[in-house]
PDB file of N, CA and C in Angstrom:
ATOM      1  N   UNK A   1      40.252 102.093  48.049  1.00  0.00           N
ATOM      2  CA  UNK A   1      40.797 103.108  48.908  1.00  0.00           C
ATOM      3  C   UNK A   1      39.960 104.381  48.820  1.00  0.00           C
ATOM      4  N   UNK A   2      39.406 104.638  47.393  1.00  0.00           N
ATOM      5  CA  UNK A   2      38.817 105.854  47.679  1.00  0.00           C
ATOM      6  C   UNK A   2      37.413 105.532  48.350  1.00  0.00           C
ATOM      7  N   UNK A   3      36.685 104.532  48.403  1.00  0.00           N
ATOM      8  CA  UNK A   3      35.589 104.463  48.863  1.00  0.00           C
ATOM      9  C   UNK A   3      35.462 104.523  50.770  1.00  0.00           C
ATOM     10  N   UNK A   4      36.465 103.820  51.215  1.00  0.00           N
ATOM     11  CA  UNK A   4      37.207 104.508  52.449  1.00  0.00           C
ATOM     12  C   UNK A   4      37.130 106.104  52.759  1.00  0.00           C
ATOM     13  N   UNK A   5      37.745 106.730  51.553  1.00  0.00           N
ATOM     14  CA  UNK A   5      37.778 107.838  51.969  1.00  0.00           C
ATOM     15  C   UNK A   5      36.460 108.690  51.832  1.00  0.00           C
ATOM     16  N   UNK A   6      35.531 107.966  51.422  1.00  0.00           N
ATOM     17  CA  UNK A   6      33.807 108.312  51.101  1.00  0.00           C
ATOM     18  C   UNK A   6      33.287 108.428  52.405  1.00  0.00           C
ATOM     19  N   UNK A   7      33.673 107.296  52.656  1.00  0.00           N
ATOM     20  CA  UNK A   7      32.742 106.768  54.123  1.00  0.00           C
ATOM     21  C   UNK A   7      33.098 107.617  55.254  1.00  0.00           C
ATOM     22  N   UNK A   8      34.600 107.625  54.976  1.00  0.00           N
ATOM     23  CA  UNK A   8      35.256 108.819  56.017  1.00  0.00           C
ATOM     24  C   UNK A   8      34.800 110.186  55.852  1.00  0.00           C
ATOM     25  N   UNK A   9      34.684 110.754  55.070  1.00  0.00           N
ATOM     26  CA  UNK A   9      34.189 111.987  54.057  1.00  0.00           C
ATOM     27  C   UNK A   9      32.223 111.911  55.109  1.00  0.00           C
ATOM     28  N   UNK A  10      31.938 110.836  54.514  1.00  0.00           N
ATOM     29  CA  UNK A  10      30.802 110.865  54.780  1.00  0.00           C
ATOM     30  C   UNK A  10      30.263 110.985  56.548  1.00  0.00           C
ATOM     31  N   UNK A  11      30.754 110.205  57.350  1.00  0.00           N
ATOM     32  CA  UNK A  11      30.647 109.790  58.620  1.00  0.00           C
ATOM     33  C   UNK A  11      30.904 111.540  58.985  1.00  0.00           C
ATOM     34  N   UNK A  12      31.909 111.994  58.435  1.00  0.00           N
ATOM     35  CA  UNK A  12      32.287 113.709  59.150  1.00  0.00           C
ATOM     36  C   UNK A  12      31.163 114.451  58.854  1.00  0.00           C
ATOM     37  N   UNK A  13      30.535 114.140  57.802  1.00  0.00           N
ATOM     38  CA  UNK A  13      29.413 115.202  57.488  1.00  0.00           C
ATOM     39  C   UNK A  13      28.487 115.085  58.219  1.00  0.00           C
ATOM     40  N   UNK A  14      28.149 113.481  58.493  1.00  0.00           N
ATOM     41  CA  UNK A  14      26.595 113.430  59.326  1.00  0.00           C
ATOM     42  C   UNK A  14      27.088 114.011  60.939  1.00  0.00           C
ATOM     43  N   UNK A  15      28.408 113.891  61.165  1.00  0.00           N
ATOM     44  CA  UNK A  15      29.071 114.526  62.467  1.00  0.00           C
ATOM     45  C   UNK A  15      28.464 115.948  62.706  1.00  0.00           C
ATOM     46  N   UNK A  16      28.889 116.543  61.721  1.00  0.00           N
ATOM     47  CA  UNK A  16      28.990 117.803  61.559  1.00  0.00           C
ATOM     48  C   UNK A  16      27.511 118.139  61.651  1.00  0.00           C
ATOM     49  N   UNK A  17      26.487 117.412  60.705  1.00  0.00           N
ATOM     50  CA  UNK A  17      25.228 117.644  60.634  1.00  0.00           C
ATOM     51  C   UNK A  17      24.614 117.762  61.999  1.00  0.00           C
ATOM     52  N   UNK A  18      24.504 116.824  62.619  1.00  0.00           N
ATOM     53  CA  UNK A  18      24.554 116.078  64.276  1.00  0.00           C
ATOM     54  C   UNK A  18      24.918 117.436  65.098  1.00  0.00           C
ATOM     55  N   UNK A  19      26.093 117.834  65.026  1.00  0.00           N
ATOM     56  CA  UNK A  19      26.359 118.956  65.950  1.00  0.00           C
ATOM     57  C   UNK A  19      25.498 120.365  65.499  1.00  0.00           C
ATOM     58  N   UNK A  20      25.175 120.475  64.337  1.00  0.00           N
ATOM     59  CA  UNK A  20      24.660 121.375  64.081  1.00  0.00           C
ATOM     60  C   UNK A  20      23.155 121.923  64.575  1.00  0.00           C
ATOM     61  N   UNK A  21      22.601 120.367  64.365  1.00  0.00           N
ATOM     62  CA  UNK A  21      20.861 120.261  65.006  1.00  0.00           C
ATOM     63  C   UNK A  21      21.216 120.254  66.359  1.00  0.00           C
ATOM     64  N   UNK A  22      22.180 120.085  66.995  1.00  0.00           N
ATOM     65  CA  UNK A  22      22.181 120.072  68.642  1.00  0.00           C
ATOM     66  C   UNK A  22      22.216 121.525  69.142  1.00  0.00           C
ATOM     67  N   UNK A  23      22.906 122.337  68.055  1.00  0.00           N
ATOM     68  CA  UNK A  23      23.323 123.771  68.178  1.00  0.00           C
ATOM     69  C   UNK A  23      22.011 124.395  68.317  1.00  0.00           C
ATOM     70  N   UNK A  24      21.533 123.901  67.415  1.00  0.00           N
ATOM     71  CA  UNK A  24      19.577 124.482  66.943  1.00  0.00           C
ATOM     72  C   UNK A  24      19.192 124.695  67.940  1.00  0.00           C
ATOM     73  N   UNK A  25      18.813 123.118  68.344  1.00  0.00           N
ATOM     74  CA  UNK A  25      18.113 123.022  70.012  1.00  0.00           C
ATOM     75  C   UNK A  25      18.277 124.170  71.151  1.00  0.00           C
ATOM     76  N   UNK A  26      19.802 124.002  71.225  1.00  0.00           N
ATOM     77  CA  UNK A  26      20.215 124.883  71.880  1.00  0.00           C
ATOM     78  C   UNK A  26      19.878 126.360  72.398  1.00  0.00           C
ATOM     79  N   UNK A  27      19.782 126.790  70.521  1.00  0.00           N
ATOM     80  CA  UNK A  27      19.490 128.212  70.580  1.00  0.00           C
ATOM     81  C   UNK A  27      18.004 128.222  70.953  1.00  0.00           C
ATOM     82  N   UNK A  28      17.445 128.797  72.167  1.00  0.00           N
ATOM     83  CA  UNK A  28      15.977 128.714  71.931  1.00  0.00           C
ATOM     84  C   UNK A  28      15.350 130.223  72.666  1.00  0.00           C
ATOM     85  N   UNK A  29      15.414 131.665  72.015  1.00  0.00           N
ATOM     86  CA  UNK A  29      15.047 132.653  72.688  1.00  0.00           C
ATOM     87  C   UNK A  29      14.263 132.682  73.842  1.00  0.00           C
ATOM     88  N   UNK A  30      14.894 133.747  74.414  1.00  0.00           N
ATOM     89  CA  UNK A  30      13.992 133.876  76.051  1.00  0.00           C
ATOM     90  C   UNK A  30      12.790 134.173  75.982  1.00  0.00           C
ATOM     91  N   UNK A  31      11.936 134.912  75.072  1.00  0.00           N
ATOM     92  CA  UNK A  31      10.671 134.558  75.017  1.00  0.00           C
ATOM     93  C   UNK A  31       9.893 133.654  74.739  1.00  0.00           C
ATOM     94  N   UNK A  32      10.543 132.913  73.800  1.00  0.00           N
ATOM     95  CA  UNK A  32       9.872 130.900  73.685  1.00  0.00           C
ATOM     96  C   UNK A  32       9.914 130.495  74.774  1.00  0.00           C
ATOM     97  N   UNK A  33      10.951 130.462  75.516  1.00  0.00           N
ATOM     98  CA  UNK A  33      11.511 129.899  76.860  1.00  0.00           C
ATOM     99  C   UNK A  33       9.949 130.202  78.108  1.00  0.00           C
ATOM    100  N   UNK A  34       9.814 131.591  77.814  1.00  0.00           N
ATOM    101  CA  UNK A  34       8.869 132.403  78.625  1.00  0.00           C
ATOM    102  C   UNK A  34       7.754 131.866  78.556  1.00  0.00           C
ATOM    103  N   UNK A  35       7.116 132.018  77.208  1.00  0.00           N
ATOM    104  CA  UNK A  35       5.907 131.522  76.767  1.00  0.00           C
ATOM    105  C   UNK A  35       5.642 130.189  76.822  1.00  0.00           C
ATOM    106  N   UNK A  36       6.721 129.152  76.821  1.00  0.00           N
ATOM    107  CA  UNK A  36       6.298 127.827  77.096  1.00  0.00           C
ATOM    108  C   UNK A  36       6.270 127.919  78.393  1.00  0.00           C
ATOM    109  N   UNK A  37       7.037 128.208  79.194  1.00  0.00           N
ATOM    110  CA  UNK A  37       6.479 128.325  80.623  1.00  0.00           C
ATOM    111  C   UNK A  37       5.640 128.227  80.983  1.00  0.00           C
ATOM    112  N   UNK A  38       4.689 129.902  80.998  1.00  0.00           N
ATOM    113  CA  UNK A  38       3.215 130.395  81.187  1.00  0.00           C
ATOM    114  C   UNK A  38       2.662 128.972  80.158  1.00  0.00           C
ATOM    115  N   UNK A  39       2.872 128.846  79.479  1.00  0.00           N
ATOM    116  CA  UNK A  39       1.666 127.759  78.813  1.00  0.00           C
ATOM    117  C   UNK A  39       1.560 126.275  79.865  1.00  0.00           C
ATOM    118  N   UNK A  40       2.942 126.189  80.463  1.00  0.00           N
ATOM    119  CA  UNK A  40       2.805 124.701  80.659  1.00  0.00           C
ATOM    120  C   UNK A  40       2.085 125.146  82.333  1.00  0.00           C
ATOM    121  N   UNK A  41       2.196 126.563  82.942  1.00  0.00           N
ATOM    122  CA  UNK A  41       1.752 126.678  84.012  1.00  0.00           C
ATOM    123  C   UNK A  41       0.076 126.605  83.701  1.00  0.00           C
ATOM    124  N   UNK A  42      -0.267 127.150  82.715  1.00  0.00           N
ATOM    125  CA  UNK A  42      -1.445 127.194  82.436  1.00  0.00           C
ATOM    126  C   UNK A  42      -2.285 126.215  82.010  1.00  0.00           C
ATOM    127  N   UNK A  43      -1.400 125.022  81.773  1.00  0.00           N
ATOM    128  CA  UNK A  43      -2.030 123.936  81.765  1.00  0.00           C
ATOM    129  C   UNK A  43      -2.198 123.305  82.932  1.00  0.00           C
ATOM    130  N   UNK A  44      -1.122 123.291  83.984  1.00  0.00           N
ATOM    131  CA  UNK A  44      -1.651 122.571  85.023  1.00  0.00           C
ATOM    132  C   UNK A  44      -2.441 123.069  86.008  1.00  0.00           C
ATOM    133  N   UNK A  45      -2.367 124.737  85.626  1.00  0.00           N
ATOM    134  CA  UNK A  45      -3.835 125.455  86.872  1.00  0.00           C
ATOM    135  C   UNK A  45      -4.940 124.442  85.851  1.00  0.00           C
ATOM    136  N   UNK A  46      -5.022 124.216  84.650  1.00  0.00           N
ATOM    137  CA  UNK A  46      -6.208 123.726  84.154  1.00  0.00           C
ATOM    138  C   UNK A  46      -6.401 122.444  84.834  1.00  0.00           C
ATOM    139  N   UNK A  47      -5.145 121.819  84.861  1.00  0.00           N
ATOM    140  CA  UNK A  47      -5.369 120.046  85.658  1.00  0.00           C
ATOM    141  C   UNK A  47      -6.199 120.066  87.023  1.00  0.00           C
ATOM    142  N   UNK A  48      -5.111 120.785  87.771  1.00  0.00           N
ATOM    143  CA  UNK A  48      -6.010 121.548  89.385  1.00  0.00           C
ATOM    144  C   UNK A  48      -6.897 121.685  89.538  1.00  0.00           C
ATOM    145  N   UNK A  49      -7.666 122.649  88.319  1.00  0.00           N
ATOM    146  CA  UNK A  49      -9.137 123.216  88.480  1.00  0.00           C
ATOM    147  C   UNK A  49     -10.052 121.760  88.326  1.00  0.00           C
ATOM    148  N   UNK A  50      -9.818 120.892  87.465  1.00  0.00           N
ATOM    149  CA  UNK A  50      -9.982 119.411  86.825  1.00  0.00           C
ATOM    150  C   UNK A  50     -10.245 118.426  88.012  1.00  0.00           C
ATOM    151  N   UNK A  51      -9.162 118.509  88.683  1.00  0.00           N
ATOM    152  CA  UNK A  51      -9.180 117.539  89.538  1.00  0.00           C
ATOM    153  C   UNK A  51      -9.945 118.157  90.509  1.00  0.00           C
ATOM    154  N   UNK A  52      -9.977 119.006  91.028  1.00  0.00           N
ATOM    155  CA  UNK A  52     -10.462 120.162  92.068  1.00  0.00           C
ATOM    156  C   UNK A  52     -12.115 119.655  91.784  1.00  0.00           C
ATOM    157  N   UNK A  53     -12.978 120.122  90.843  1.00  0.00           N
ATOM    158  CA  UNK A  53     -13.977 119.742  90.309  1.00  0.00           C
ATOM    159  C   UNK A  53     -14.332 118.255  90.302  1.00  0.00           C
ATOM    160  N   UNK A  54     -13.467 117.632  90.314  1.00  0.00           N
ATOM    161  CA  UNK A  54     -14.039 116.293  90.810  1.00  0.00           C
ATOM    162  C   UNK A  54     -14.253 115.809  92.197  1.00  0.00           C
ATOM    163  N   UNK A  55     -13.350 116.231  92.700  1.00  0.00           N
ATOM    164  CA  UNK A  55     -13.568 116.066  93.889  1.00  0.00           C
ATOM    165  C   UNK A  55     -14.014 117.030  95.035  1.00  0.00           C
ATOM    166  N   UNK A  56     -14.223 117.993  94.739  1.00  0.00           N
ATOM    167  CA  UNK A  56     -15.375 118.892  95.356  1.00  0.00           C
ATOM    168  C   UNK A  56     -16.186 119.535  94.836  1.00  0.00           C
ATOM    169  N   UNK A  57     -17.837 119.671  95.376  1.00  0.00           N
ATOM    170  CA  UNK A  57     -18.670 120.351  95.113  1.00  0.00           C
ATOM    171  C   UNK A  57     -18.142 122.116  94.300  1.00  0.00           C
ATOM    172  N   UNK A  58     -19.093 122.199  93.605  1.00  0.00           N
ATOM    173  CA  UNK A  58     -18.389 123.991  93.250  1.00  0.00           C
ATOM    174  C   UNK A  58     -19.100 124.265  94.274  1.00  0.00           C
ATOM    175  N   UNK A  59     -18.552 125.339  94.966  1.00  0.00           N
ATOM    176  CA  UNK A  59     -18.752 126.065  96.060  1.00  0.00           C
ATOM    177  C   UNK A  59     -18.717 127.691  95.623  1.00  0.00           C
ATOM    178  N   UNK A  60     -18.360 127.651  94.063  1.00  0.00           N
ATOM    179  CA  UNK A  60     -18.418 129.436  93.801  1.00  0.00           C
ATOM    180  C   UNK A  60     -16.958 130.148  93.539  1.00  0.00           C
ATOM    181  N   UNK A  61     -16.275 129.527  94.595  1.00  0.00           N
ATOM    182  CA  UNK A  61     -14.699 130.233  94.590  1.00  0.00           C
ATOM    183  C   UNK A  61     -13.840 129.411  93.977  1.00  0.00           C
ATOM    184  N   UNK A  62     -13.232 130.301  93.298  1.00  0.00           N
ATOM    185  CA  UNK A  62     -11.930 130.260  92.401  1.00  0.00           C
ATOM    186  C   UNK A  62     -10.816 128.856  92.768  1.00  0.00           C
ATOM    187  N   UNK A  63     -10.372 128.136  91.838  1.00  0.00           N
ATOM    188  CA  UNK A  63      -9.584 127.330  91.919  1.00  0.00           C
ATOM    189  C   UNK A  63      -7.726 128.048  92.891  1.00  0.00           C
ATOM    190  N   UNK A  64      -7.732 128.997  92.154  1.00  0.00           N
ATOM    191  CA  UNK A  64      -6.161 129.445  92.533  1.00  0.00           C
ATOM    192  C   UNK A  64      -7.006 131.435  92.031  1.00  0.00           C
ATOM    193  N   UNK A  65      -6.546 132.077  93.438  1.00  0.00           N
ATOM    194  CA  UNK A  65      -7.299 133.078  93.716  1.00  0.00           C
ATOM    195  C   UNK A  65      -6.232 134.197  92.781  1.00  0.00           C
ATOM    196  N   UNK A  66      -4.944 134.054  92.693  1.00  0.00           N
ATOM    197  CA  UNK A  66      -4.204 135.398  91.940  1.00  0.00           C
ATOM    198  C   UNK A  66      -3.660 134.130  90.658  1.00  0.00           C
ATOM    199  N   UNK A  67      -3.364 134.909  89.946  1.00  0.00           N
ATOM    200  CA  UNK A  67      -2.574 134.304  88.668  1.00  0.00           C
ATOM    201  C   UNK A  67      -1.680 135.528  88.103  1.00  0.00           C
ATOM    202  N   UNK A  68      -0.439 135.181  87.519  1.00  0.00           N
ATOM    203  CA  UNK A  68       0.394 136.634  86.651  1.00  0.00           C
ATOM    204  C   UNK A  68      -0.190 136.906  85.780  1.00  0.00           C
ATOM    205  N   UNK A  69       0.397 138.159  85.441  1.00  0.00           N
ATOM    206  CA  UNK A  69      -0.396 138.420  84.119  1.00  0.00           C
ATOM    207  C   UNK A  69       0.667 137.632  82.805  1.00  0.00           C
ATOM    208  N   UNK A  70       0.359 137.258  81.561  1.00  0.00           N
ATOM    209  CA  UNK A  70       0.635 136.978  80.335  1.00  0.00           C
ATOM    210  C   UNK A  70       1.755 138.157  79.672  1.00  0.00           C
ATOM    211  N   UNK A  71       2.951 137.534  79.114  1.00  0.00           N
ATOM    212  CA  UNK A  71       3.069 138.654  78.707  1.00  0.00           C
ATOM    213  C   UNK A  71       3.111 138.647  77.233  1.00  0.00           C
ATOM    214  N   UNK A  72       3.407 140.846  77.274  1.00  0.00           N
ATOM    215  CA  UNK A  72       2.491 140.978  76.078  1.00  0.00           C
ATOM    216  C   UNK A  72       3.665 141.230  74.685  1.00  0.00           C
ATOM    217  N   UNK A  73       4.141 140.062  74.822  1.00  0.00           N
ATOM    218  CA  UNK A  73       5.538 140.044  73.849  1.00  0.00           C
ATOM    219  C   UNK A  73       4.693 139.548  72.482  1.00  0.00           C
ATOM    220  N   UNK A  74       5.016 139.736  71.247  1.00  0.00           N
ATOM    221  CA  UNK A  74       4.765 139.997  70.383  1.00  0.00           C
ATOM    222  C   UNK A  74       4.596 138.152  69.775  1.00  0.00           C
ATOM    223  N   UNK A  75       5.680 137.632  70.651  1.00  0.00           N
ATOM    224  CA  UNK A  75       5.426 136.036  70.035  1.00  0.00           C
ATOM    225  C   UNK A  75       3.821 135.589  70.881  1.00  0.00           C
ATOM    226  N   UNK A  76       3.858 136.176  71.917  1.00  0.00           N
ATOM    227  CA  UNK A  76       2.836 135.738  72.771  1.00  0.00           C
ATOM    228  C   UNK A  76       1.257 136.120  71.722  1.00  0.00           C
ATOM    229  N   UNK A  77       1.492 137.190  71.226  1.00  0.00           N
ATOM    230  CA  UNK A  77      -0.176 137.604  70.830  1.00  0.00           C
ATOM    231  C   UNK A  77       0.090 136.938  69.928  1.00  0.00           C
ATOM    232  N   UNK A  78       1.095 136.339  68.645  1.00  0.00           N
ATOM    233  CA  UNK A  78       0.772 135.735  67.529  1.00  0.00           C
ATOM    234  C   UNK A  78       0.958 134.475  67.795  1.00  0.00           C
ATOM    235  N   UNK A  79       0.822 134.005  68.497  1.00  0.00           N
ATOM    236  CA  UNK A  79       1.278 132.773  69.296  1.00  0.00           C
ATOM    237  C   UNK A  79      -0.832 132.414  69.799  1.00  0.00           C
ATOM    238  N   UNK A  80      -1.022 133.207  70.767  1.00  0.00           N
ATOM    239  CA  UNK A  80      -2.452 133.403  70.716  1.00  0.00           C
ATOM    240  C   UNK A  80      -3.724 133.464  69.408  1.00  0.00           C
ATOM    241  N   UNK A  81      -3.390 133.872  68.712  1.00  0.00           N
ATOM    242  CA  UNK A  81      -4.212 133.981  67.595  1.00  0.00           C
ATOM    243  C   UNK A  81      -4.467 132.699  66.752  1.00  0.00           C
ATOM    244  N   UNK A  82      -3.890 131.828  67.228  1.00  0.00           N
ATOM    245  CA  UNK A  82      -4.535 130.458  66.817  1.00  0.00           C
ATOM    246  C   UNK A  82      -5.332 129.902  67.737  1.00  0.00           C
ATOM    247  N   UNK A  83      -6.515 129.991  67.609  1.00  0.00           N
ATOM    248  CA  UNK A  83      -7.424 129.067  68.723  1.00  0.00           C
ATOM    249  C   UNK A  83      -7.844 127.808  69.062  1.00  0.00           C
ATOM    250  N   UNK A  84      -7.066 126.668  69.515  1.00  0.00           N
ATOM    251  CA  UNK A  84      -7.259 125.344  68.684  1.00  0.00           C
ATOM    252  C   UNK A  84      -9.236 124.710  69.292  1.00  0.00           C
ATOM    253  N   UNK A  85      -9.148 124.521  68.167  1.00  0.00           N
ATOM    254  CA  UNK A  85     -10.636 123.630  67.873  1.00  0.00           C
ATOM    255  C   UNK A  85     -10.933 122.822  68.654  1.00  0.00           C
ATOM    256  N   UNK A  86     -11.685 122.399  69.466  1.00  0.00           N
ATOM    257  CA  UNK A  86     -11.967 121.531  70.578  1.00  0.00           C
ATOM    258  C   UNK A  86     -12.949 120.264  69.840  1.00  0.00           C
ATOM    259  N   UNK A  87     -12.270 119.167  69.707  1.00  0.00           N
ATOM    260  CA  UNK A  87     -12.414 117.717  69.403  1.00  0.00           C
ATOM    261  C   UNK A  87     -13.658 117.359  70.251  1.00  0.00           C
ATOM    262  N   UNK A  88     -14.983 116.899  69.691  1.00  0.00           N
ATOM    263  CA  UNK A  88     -15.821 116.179  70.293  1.00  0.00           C
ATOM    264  C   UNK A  88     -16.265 114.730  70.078  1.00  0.00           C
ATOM    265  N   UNK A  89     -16.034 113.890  71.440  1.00  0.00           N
ATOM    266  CA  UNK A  89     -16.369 112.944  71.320  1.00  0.00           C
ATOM    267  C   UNK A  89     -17.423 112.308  71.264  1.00  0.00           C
TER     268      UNK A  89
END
């Protein structure tokens, strides 16, 4: 009987655990929110320019002529200051 009440004991905790990491997720500040944005936009002007380049001559002009500016939130510049290393094949 008490091992019942283990399992029961137990099953509530990983419950509890479970709701807790969902809570995590959840919380995710508006400047993360921001900055993954601009990053994921900034990856696909990179795809564009990518594909763009393959299939047409450079001609000189700009892939996408305006872009926003970055902003200058404090996660953003320390967020920047890692430069990742470019892998050669």
């Amino acid at each position: 009987m008490d091992q019942g009440k283990e399992q029961g004991a137990g099953r509530g905790a990983a419950g509890n655990n479970k709701e807790r990491q969902e809570e995590e997720v959840l919380l995710v500040h508006s400047q993360v929110r921001r900055i993954k944005k601009e990053d994921e936009e900034a990856f696909r002007e990179r795809l564009l320019k990518l594909r763009l380049l393959e299939t047409r001559p450079n001609t000189g002009a700009g892939g996408v002529a305006w872009r926003a500016p970055r902003s200058l939130s404090p996660l953003r510049r320390a967020g920047s200051a890692i430069i990742p290393v470019p892998v050669s094949e």
